[in-house]
C-alpha atoms as a PDB file:
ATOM      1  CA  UNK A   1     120.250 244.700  13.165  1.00  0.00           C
ATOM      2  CA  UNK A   2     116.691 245.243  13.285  1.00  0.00           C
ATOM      3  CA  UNK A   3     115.168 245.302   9.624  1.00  0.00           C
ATOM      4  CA  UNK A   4     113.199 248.891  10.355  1.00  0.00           C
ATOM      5  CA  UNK A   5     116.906 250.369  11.350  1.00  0.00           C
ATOM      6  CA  UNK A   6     117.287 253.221   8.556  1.00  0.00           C
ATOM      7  CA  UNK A   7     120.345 254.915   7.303  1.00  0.00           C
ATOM      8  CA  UNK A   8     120.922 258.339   6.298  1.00  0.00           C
ATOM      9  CA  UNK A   9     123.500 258.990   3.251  1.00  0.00           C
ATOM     10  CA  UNK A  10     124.712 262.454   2.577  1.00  0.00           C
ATOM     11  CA  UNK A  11     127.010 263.128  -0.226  1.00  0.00           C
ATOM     12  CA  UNK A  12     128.269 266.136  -1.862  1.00  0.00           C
ATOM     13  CA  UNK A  13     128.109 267.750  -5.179  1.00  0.00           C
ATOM     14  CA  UNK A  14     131.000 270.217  -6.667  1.00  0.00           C
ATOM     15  CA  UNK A  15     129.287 273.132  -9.246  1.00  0.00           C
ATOM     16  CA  UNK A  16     130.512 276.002 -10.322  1.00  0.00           C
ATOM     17  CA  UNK A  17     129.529 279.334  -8.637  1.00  0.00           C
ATOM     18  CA  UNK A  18     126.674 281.959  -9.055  1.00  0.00           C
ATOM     19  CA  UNK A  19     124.939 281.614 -12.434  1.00  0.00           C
ATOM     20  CA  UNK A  20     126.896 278.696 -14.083  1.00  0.00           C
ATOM     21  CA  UNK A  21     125.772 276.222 -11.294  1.00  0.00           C
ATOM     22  CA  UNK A  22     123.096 274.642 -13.423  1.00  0.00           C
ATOM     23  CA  UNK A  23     125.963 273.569 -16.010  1.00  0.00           C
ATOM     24  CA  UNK A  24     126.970 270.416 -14.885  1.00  0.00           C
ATOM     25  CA  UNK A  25     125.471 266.528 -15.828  1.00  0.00           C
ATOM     26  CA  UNK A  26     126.515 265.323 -12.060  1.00  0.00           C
ATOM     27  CA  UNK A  27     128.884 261.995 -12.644  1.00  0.00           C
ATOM     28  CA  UNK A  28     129.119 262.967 -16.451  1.00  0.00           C
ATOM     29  CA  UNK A  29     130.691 265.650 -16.072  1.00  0.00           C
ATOM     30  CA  UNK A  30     133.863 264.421 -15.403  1.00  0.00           C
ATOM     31  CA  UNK A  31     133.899 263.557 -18.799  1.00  0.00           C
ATOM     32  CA  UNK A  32     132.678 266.476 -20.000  1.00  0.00           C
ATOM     33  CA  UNK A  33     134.299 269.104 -17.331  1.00  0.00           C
ATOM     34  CA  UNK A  34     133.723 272.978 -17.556  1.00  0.00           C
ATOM     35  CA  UNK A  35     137.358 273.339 -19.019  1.00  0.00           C
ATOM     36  CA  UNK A  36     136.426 271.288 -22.358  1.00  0.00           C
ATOM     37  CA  UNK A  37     132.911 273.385 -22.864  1.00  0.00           C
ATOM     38  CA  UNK A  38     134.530 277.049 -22.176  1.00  0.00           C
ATOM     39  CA  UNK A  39     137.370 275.961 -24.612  1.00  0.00           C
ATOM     40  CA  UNK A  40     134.699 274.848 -27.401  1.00  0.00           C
ATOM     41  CA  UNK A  41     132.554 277.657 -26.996  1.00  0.00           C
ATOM     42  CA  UNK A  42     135.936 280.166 -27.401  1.00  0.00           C
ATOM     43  CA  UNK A  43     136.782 277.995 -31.000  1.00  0.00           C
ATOM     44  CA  UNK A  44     133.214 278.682 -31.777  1.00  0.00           C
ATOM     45  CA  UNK A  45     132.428 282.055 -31.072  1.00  0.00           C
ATOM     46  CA  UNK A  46     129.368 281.120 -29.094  1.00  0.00           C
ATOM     47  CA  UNK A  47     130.248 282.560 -25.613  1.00  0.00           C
ATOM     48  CA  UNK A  48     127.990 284.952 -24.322  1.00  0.00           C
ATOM     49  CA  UNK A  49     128.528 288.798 -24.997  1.00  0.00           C
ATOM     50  CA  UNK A  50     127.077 289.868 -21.589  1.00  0.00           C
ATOM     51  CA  UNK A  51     126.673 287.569 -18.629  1.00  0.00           C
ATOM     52  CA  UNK A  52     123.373 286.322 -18.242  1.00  0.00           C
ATOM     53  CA  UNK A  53     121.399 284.237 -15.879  1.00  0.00           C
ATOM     54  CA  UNK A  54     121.915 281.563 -18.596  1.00  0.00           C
ATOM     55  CA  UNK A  55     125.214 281.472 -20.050  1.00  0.00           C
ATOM     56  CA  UNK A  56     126.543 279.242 -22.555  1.00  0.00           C
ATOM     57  CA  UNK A  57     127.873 276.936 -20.203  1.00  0.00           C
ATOM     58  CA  UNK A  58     124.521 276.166 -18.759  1.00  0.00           C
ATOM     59  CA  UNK A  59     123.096 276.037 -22.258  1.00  0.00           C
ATOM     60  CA  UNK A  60     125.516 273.293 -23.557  1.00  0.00           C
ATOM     61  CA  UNK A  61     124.880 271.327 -20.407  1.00  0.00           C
ATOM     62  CA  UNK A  62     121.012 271.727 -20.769  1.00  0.00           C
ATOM     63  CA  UNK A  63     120.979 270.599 -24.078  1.00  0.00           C
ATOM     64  CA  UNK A  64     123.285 267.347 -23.484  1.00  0.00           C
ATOM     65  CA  UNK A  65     120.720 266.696 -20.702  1.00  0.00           C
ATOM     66  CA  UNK A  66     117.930 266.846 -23.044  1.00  0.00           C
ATOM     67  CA  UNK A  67     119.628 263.934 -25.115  1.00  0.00           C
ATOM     68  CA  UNK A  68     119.689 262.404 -21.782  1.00  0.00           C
ATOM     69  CA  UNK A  69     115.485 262.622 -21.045  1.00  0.00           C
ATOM     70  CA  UNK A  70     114.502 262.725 -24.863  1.00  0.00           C
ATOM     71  CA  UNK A  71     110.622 262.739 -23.426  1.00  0.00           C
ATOM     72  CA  UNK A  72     110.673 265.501 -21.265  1.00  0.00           C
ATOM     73  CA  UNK A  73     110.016 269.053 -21.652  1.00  0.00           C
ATOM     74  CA  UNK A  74     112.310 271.928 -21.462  1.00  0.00           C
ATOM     75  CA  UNK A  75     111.012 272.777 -18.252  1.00  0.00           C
ATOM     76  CA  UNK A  76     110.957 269.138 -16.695  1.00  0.00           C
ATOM     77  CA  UNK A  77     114.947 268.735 -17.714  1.00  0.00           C
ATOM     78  CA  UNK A  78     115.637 271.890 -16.268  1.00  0.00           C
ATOM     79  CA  UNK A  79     114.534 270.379 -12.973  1.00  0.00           C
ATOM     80  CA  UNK A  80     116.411 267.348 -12.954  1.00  0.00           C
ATOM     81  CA  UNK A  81     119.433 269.556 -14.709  1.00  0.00           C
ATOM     82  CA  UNK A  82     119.247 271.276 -10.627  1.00  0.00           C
ATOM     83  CA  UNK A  83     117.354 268.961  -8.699  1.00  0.00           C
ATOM     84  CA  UNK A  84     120.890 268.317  -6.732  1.00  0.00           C
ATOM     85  CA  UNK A  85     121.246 272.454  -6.214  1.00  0.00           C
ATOM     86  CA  UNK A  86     119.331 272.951  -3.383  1.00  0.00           C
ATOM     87  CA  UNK A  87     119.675 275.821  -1.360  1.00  0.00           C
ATOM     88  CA  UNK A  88     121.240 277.570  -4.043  1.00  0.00           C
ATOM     89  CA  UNK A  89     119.609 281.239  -5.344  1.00  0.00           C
ATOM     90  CA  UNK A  90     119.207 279.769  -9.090  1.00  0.00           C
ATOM     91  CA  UNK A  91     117.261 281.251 -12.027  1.00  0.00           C
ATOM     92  CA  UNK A  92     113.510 279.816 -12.721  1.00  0.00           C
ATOM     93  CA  UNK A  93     113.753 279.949 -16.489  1.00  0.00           C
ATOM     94  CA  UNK A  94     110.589 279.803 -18.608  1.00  0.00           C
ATOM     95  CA  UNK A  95     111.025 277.119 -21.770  1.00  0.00           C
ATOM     96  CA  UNK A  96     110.672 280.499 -23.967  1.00  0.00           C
ATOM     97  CA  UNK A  97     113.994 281.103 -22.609  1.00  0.00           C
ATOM     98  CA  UNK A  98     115.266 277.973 -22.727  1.00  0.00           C
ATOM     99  CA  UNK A  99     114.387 277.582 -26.158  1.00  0.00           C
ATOM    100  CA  UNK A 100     116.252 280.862 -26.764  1.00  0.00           C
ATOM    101  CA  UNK A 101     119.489 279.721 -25.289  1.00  0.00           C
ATOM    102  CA  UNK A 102     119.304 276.768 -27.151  1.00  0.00           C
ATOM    103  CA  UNK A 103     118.886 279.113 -30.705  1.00  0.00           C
ATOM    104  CA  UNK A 104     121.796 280.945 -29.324  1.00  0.00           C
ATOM    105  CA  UNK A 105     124.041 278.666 -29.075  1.00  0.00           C
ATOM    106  CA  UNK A 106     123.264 276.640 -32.365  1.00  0.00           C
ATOM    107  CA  UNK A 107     125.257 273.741 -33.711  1.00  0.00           C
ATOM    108  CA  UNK A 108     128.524 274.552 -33.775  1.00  0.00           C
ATOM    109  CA  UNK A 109     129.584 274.064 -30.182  1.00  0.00           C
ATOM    110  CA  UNK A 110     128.069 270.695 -30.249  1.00  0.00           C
ATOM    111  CA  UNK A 111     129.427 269.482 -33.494  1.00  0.00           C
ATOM    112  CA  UNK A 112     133.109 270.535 -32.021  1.00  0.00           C
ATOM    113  CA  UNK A 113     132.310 268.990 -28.710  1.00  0.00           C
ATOM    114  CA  UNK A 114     132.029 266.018 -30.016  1.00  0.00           C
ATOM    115  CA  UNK A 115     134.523 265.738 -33.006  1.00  0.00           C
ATOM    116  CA  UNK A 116     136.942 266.484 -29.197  1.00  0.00           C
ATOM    117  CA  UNK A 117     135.643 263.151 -27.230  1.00  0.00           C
ATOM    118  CA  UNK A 118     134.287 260.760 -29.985  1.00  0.00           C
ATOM    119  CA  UNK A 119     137.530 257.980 -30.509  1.00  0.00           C
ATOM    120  CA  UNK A 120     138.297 254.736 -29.693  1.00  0.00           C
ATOM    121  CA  UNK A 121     138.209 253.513 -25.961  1.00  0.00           C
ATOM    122  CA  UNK A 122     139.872 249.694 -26.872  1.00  0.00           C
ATOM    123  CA  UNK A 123     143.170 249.019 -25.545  1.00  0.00           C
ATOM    124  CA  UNK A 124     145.057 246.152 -27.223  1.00  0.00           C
ATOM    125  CA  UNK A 125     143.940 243.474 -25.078  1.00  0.00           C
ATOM    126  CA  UNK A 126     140.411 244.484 -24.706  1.00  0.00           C
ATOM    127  CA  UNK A 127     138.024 241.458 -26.183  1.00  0.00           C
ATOM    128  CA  UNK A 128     136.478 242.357 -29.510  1.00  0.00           C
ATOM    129  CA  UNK A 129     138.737 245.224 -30.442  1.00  0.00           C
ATOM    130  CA  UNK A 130     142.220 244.525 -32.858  1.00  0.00           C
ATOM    131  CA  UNK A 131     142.503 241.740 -35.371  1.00  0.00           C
ATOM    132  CA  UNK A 132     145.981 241.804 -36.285  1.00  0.00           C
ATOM    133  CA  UNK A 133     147.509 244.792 -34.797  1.00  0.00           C
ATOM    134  CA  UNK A 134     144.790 246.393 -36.650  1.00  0.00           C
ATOM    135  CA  UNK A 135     141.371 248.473 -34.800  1.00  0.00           C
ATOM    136  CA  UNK A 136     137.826 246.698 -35.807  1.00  0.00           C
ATOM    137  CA  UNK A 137     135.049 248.669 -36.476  1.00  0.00           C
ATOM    138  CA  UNK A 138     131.501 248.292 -37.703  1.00  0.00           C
ATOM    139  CA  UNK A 139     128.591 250.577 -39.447  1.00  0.00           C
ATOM    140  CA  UNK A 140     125.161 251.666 -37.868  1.00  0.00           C
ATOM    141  CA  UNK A 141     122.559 253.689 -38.628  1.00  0.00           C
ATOM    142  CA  UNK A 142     118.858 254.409 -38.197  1.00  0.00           C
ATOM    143  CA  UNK A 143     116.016 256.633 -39.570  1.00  0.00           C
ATOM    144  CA  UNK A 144     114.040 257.145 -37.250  1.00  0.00           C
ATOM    145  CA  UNK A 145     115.235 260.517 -35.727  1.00  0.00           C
ATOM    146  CA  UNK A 146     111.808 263.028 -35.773  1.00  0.00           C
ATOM    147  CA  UNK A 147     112.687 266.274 -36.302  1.00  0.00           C
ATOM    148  CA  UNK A 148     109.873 269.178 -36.382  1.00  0.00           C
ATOM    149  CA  UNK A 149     107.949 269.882 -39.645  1.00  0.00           C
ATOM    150  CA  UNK A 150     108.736 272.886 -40.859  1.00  0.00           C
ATOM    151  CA  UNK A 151     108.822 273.990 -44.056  1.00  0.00           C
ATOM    152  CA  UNK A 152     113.034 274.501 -43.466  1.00  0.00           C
ATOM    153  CA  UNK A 153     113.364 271.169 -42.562  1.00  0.00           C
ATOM    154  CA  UNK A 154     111.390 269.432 -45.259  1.00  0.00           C
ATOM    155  CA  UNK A 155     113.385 271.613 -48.016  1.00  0.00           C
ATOM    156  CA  UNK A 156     116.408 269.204 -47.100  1.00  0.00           C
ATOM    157  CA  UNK A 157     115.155 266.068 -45.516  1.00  0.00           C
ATOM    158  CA  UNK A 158     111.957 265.283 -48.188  1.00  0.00           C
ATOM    159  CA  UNK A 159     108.698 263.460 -46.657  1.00  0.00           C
ATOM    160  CA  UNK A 160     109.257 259.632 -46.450  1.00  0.00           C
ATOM    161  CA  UNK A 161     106.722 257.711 -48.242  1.00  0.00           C
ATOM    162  CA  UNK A 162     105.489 254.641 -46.625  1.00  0.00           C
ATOM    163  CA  UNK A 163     102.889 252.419 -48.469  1.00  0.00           C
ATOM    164  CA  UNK A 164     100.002 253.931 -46.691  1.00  0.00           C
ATOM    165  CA  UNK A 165     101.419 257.597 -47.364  1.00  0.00           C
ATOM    166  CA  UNK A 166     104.008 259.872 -45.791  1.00  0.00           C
ATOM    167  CA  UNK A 167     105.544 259.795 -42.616  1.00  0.00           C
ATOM    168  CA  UNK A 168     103.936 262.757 -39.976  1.00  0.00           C
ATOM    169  CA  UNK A 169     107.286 264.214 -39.701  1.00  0.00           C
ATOM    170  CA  UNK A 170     110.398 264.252 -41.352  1.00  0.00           C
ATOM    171  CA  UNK A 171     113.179 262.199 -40.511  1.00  0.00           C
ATOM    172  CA  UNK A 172     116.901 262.464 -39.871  1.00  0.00           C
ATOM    173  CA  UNK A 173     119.394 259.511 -41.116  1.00  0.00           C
ATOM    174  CA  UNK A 174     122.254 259.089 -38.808  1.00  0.00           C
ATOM    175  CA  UNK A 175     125.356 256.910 -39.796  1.00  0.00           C
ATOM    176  CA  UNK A 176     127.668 255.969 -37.158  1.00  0.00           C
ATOM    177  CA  UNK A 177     130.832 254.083 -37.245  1.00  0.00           C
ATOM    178  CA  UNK A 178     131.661 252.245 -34.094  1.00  0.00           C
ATOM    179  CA  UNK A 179     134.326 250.811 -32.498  1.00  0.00           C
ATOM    180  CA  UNK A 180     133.998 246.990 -32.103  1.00  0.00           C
ATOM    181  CA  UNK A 181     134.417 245.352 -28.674  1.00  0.00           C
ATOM    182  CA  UNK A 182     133.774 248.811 -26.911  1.00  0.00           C
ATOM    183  CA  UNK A 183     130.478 250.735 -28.842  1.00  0.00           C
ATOM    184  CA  UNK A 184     132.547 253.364 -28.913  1.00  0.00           C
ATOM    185  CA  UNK A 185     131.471 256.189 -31.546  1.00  0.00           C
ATOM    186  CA  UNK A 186     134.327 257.057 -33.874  1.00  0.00           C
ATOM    187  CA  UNK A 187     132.431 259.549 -36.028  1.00  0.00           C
ATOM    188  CA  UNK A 188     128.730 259.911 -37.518  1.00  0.00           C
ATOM    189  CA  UNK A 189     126.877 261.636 -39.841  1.00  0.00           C
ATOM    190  CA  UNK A 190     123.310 262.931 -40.005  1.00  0.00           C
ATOM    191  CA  UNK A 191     120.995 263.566 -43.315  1.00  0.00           C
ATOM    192  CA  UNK A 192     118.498 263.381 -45.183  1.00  0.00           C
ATOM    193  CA  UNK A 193     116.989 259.427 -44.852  1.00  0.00           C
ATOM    194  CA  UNK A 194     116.255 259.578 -48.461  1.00  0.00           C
ATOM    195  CA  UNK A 195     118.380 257.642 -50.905  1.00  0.00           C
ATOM    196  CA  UNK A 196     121.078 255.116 -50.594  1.00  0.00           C
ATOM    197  CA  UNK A 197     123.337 254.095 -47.832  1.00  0.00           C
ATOM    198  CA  UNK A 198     126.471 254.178 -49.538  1.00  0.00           C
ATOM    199  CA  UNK A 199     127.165 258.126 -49.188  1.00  0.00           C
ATOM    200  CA  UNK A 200     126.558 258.336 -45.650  1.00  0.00           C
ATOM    201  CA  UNK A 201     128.919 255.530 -44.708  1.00  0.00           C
ATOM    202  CA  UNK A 202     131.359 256.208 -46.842  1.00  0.00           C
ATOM    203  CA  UNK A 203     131.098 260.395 -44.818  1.00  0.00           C
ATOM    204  CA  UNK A 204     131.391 258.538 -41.677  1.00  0.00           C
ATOM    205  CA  UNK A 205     134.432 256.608 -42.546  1.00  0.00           C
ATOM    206  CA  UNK A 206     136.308 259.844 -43.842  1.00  0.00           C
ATOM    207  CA  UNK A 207     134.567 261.962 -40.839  1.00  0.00           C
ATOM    208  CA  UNK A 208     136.605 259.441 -38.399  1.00  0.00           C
ATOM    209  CA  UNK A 209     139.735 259.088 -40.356  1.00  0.00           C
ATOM    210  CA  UNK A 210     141.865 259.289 -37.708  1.00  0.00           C
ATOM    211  CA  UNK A 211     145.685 257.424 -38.890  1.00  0.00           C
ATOM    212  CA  UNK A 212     146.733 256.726 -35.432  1.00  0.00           C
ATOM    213  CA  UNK A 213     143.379 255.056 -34.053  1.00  0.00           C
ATOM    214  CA  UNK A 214     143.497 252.362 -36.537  1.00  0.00           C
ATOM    215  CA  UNK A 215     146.576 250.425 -35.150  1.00  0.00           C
ATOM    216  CA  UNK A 216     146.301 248.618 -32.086  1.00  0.00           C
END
């Protein structure tokens, strides 16, 4: 074969119809499918009133992919949110908007999201994961989530003081605890980065208790 020969690949992507076609994550989303989100946003009250050009769906899906492409802008992820949507009559929204849906939909639906999929992933004969019938897990944490500095979010989360003076922005402490073997989140808290350690592991533990994922 000649090494100029080219190839075309086609492939094809399932979305839901009309105005909730932006709410997918492409190959994520079978672990996050439309079912899961509608039920979460029923248990949390956060479904829209009236149907809009963007629904809640497409707002929980927009701000997953955010987490996803932490240094773009609203409008950027938005993009690559429907880069694979083309041909389809979809909404241009403005990052006013976007913002706005995000405001809408608050933390609840997120928080219940993923209290739904975090758990282990270790089967008994994965490497790394039991010791003696029992599940192995380990602590993590970090402070160096930015958040923006407003005067709402310094009333909770302080200024950090570094030698040279305070941090720019305050910072969120997040506490994870992890399954061993797989990295597998099994529950994690987020806080204030002032202070000790030992409350926020000892929330994480409790967050995660879960009786039947500690056995192997």
């Amino acid at each position: 074969m000649s090494e100029s020969a080219t190839v075309t690949v086609t492939r094809s992507i399932t979305a839901a119809a009309g105005v909730f076609a932006p709410g997918h994550l492409g190959e994520l989303t079978q672990y996050l499918p439309f079912e899961l989100v509608d039920d979460v946003l029923s248990e949390t009250k956060t479904v829209q009133r009236r149907l809009r050009d963007l629904p809640s769906r497409v707002g929980v899906y927009f701000v997953l992919a955010l987490m996803l492409f932490p240094r773009l802008g609203y409008a950027r992820v938005w993009r690559k949110l429907t880069a694979g949507l083309v041909g389809l009559e979809l909404p241009s929204p403005s990052e006013k908007a976007l913002r706005d849906l995000r405001r809408r939909l608050g933390p609840a639906p997120f928080k219940a999201l993923f209290e739904v999929v975090a758990g282990p992933l270790g089967q008994p004969h994965t490497p790394g994961v039991c010791y003696r019938g029992m599940r192995t897990v380990a602590f993590d944490g970090c402070n160096s989530l930015k958040v923006p500095d407003t005067e709402r979010n310094r009333s909770w989360l302080g200024r950090i003081r570094y030698r040279m003076g305070f941090a720019g922005y305050p910072t969120i402490r997040m506490m994870a605890l992890i399954e061993t073997g797989t990295r597998a989140i099994l529950g994690a808290i987020l806080g204030s980065a002032a202070g000790t350690w030992t409350a926020p592991v000892r929330s994480s533990w409790y967050a995660a208790r879960r009786p039947a994922d500690h056995r192997c």
